[in-house]
N, C-alpha and C. Protein backbone atom coordinates (compact mmCIF):
# COMPACT_ATOMS: atom_id res chain seq x y z
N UNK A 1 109.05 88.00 133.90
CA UNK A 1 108.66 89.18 133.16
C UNK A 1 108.08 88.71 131.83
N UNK A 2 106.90 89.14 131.34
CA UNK A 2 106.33 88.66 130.30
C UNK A 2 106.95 89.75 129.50
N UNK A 3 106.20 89.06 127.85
CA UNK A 3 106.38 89.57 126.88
C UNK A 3 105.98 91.23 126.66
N UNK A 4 104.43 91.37 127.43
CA UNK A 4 104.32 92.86 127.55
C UNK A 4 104.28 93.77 128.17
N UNK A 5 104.92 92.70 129.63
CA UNK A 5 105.63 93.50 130.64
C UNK A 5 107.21 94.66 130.07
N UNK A 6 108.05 93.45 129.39
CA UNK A 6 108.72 94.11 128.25
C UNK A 6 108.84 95.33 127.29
N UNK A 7 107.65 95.22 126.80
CA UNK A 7 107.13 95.85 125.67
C UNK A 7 107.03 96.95 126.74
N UNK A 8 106.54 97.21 127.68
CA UNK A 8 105.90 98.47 128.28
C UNK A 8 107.04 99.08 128.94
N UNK A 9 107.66 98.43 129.79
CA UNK A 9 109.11 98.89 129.79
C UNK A 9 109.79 99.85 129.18
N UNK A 10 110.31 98.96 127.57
CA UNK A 10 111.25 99.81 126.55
C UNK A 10 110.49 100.64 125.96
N UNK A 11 108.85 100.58 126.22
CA UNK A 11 108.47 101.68 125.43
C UNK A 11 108.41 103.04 126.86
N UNK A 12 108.30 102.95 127.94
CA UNK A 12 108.35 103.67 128.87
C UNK A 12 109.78 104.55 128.69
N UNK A 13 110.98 103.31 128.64
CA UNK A 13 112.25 104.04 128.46
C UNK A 13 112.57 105.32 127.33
N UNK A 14 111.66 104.58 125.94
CA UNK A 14 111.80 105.69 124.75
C UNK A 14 113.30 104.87 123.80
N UNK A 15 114.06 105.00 124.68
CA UNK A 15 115.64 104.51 123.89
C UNK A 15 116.13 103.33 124.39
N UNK A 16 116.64 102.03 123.64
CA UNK A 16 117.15 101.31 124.07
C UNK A 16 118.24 100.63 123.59
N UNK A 17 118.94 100.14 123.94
CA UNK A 17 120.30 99.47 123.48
C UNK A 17 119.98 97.69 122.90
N UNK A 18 120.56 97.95 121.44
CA UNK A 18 120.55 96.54 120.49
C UNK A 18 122.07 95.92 120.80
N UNK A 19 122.78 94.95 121.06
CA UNK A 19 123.58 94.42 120.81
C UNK A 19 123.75 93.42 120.25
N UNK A 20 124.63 93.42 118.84
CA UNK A 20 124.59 92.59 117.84
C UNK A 20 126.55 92.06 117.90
N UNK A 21 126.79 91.33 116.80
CA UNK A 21 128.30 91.04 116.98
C UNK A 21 128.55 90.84 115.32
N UNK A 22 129.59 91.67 114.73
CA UNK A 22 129.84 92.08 113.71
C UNK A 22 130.63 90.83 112.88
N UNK A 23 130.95 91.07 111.40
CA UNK A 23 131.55 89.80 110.87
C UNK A 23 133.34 89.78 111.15
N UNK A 24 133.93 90.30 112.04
CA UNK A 24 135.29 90.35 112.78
C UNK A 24 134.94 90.01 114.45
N UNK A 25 133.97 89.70 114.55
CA UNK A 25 133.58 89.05 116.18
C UNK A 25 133.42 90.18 117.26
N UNK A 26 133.25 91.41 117.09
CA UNK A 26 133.38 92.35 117.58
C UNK A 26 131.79 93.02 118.00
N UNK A 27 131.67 92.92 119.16
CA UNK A 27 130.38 93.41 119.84
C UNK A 27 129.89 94.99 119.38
N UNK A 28 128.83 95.32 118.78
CA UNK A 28 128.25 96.89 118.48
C UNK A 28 126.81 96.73 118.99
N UNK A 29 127.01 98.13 118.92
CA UNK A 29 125.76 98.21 120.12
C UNK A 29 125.05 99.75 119.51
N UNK A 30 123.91 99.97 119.64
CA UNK A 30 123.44 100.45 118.74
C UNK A 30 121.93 101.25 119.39
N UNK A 31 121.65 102.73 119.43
CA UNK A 31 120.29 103.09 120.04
C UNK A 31 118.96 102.79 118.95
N UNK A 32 117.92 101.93 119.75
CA UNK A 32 116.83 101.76 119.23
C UNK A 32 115.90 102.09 119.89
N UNK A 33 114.58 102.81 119.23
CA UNK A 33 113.29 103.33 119.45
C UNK A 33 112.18 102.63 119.19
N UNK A 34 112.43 101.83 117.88
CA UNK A 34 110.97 101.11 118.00
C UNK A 34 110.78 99.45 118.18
N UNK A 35 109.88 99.70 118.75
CA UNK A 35 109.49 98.28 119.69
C UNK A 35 108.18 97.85 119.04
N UNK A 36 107.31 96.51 118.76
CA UNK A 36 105.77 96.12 118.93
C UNK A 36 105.76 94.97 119.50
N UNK A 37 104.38 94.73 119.77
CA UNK A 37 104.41 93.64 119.94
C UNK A 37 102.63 93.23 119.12
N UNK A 38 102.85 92.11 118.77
CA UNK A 38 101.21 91.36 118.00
C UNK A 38 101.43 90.57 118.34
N UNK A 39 100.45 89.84 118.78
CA UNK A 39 99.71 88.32 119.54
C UNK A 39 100.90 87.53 120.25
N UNK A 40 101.42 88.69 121.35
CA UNK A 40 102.42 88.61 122.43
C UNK A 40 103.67 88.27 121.86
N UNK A 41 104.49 88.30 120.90
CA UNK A 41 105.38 88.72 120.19
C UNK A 41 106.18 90.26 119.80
N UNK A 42 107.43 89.81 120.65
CA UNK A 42 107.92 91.55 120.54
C UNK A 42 108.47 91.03 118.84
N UNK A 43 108.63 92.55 118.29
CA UNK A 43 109.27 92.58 116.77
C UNK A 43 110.05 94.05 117.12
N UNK A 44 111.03 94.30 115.75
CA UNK A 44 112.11 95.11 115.94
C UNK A 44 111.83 95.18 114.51
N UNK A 45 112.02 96.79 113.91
CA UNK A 45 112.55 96.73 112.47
C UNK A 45 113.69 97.59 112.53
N UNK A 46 114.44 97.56 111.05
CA UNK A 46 115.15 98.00 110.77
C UNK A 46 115.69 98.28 109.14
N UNK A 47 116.27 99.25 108.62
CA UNK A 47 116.36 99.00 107.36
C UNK A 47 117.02 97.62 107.01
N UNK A 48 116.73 97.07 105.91
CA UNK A 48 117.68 95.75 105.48
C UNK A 48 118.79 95.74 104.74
N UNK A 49 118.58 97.11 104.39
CA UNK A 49 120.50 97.18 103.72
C UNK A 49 121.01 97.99 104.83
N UNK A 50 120.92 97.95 106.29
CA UNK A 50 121.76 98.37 106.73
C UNK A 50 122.77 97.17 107.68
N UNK A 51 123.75 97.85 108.38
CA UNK A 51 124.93 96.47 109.10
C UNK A 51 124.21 95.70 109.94
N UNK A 52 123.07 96.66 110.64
CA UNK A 52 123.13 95.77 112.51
C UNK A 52 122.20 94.67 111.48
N UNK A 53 121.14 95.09 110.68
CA UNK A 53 120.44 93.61 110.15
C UNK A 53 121.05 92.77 109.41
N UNK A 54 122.03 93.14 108.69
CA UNK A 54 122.69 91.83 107.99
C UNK A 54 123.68 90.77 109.30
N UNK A 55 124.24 91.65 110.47
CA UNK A 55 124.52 91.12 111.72
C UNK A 55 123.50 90.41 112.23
N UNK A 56 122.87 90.87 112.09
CA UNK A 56 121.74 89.76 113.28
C UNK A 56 121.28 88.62 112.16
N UNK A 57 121.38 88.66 110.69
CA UNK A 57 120.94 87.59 109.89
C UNK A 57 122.02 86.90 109.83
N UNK A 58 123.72 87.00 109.77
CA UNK A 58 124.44 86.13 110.05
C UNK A 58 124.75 85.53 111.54
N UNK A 59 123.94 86.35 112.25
CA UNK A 59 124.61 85.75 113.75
C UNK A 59 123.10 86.39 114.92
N UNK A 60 122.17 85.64 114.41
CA UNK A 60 120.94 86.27 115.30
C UNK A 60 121.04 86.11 116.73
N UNK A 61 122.07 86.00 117.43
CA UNK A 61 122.19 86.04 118.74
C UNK A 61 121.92 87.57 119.03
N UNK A 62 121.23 88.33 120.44
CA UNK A 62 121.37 89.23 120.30
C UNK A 62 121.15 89.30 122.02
N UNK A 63 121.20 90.81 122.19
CA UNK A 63 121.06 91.69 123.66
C UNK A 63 120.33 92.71 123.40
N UNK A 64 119.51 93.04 124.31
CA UNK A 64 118.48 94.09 124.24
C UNK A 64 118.64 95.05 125.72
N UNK A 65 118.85 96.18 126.09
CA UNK A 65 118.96 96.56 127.87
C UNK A 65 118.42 97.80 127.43
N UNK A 66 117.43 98.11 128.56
CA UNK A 66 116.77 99.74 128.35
C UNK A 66 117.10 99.80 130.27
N UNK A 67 116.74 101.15 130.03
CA UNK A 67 117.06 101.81 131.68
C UNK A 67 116.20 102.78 131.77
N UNK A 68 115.44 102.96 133.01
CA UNK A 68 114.72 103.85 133.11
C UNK A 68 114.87 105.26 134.02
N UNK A 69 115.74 105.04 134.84
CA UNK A 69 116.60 105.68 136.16
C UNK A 69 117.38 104.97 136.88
N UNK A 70 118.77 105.34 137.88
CA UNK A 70 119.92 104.93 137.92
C UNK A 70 119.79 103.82 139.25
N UNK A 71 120.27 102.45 138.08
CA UNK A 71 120.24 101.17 139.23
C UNK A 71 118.93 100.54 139.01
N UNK A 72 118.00 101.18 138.29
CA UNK A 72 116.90 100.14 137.23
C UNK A 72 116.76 99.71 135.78
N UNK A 73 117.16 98.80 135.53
CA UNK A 73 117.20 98.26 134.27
C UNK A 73 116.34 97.53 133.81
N UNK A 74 116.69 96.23 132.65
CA UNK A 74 116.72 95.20 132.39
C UNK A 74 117.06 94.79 131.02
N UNK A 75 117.38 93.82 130.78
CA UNK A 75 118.52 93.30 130.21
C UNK A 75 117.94 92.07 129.22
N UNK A 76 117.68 92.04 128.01
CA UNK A 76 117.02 90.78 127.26
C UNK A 76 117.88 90.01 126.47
N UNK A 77 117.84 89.08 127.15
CA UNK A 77 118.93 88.31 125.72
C UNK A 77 118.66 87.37 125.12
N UNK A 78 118.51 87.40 123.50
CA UNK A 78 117.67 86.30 122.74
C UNK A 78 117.95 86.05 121.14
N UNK A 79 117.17 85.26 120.42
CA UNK A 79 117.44 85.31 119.05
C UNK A 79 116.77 85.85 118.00
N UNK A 80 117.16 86.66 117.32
CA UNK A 80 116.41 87.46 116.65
C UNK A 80 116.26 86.72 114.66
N UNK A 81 115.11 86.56 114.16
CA UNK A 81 114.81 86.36 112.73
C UNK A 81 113.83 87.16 112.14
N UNK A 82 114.38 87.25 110.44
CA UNK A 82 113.43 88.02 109.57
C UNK A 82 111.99 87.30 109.57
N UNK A 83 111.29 88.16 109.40
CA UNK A 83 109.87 88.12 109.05
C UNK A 83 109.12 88.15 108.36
N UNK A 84 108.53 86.88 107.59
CA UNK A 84 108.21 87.46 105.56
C UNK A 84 106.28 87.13 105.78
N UNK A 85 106.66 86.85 107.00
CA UNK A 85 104.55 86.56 106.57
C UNK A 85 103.62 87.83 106.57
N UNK A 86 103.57 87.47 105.31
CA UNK A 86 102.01 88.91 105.04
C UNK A 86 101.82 89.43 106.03
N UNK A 87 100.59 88.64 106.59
CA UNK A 87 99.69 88.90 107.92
C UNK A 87 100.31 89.49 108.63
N UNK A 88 101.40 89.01 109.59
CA UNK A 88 102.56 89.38 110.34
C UNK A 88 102.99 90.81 110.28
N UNK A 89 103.21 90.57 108.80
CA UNK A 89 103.87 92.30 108.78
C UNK A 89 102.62 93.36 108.36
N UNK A 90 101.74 93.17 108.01
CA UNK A 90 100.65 93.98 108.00
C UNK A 90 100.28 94.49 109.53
N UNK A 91 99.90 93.81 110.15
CA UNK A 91 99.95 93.80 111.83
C UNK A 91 100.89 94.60 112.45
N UNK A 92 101.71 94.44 112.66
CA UNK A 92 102.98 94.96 113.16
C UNK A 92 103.03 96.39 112.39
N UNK A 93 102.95 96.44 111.33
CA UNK A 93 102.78 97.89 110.69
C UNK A 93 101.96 98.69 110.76
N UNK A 94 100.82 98.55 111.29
CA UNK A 94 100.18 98.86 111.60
C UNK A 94 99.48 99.33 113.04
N UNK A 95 100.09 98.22 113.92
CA UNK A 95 100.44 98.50 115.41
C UNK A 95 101.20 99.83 115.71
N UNK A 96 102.17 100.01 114.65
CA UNK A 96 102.97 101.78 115.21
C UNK A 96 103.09 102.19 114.40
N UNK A 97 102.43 103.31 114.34
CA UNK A 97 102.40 104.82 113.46
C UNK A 97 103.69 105.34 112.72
N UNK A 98 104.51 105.13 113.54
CA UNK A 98 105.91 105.58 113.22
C UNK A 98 106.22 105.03 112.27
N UNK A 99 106.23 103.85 111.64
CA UNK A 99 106.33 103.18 110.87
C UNK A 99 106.29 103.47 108.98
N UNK A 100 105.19 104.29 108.98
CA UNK A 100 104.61 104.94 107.70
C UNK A 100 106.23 106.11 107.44
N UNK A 101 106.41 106.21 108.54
CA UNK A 101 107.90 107.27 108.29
C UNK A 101 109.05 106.59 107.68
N UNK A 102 108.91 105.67 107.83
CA UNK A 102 110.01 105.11 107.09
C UNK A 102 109.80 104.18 106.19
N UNK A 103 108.90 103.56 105.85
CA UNK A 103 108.20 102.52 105.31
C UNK A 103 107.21 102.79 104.27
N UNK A 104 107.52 102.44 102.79
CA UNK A 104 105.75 102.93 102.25
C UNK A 104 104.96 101.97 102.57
N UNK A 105 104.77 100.68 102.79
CA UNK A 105 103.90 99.52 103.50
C UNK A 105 104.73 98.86 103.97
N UNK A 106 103.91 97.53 104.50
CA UNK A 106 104.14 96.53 105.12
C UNK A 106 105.46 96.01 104.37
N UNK A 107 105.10 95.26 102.98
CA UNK A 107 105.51 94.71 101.96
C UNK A 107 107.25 95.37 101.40
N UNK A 108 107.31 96.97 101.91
CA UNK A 108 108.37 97.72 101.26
C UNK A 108 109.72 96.61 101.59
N UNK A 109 110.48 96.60 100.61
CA UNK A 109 111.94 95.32 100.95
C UNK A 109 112.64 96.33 101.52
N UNK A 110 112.83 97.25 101.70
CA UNK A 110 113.66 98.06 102.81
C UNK A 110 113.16 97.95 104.70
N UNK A 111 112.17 97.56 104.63
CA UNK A 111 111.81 97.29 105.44
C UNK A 111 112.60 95.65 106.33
N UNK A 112 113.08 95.59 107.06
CA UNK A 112 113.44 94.86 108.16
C UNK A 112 113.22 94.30 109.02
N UNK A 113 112.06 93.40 109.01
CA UNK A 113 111.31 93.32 110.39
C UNK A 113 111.78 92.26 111.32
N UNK A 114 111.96 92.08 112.09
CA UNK A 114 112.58 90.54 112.94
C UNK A 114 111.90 90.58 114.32
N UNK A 115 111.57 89.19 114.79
CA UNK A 115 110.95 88.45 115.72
C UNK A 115 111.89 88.15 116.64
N UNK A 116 111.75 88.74 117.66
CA UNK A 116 112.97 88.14 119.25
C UNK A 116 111.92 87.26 119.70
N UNK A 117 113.18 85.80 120.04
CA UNK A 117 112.95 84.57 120.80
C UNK A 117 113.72 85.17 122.43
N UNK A 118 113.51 84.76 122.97
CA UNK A 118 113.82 85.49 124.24
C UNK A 118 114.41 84.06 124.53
N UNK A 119 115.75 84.00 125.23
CA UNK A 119 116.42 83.46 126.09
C UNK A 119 116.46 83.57 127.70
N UNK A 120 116.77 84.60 127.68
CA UNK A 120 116.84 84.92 129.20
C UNK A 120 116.75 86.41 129.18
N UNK A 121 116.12 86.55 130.73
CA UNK A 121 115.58 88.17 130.99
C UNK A 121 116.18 88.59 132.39
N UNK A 122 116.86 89.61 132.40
CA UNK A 122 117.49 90.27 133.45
C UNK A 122 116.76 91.17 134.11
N UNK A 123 115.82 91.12 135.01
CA UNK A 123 114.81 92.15 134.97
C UNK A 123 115.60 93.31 136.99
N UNK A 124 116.06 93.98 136.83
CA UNK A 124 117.44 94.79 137.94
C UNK A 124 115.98 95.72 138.52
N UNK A 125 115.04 95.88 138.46
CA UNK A 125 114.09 97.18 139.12
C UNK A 125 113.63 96.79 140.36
């Protein structure tokens, strides 16, 4: 399963499940909506003062699973890091609309952006 085989997927699904692991070792899991991808790179944002990103910056291991109907899935599991290059985040901000909703630019430090390394892909359809 490629990168924007992926991408088309969780964006098909609409909602998908983040799993991160908290600073007491304890698995949370969390609904996420936005997905991109630029020059075959999925990205994820999120605010940066919130938990799941300071989780994934102490412990970027992560899980990704969207579902589309019952007994089709798939399942991503990989490492997730922040993202400070200009270019990068201009791109990506620009790739989804949605973005301006929460974001005044690229550049805003509330902004969260992180790059999944993909480990392994569970692909159940």
């Amino acid at each position: 399963m490629t990168n924007q085989e992926i991408y088309d997927y969780f964006q098909k699904c609409g909602t998908f499940w983040l799993a991160t692991v908290n600073s007491d070792g304890n698995p949370q899991t969390r609904p996420f909506g936005l997905i991109m991808i630029n020059d075959n790179k999925l990205y994820f944002s999120t605010g940066s003062g919130k938990k799941v990103y300071n989780e994934i910056i102490a412990k970027p291991e992560v899980q990704l699973g969207a579902w589309e109907k019952a007994l089709e899935w798939v399942r991503v599991s990989g490492t997730m890091h922040p993202v400070s290059d200009p270019a990068i985040r201009q791109a990506v901000y620009d790739s989804e609309p949605r973005m301006k909703h929460f974001y005044n630019d690229p550049q805003d430090p509330n902004l969260g952006l992180l790059a999944l390394n993909i480990t392994s892909i569970e692909d159940y359809r």
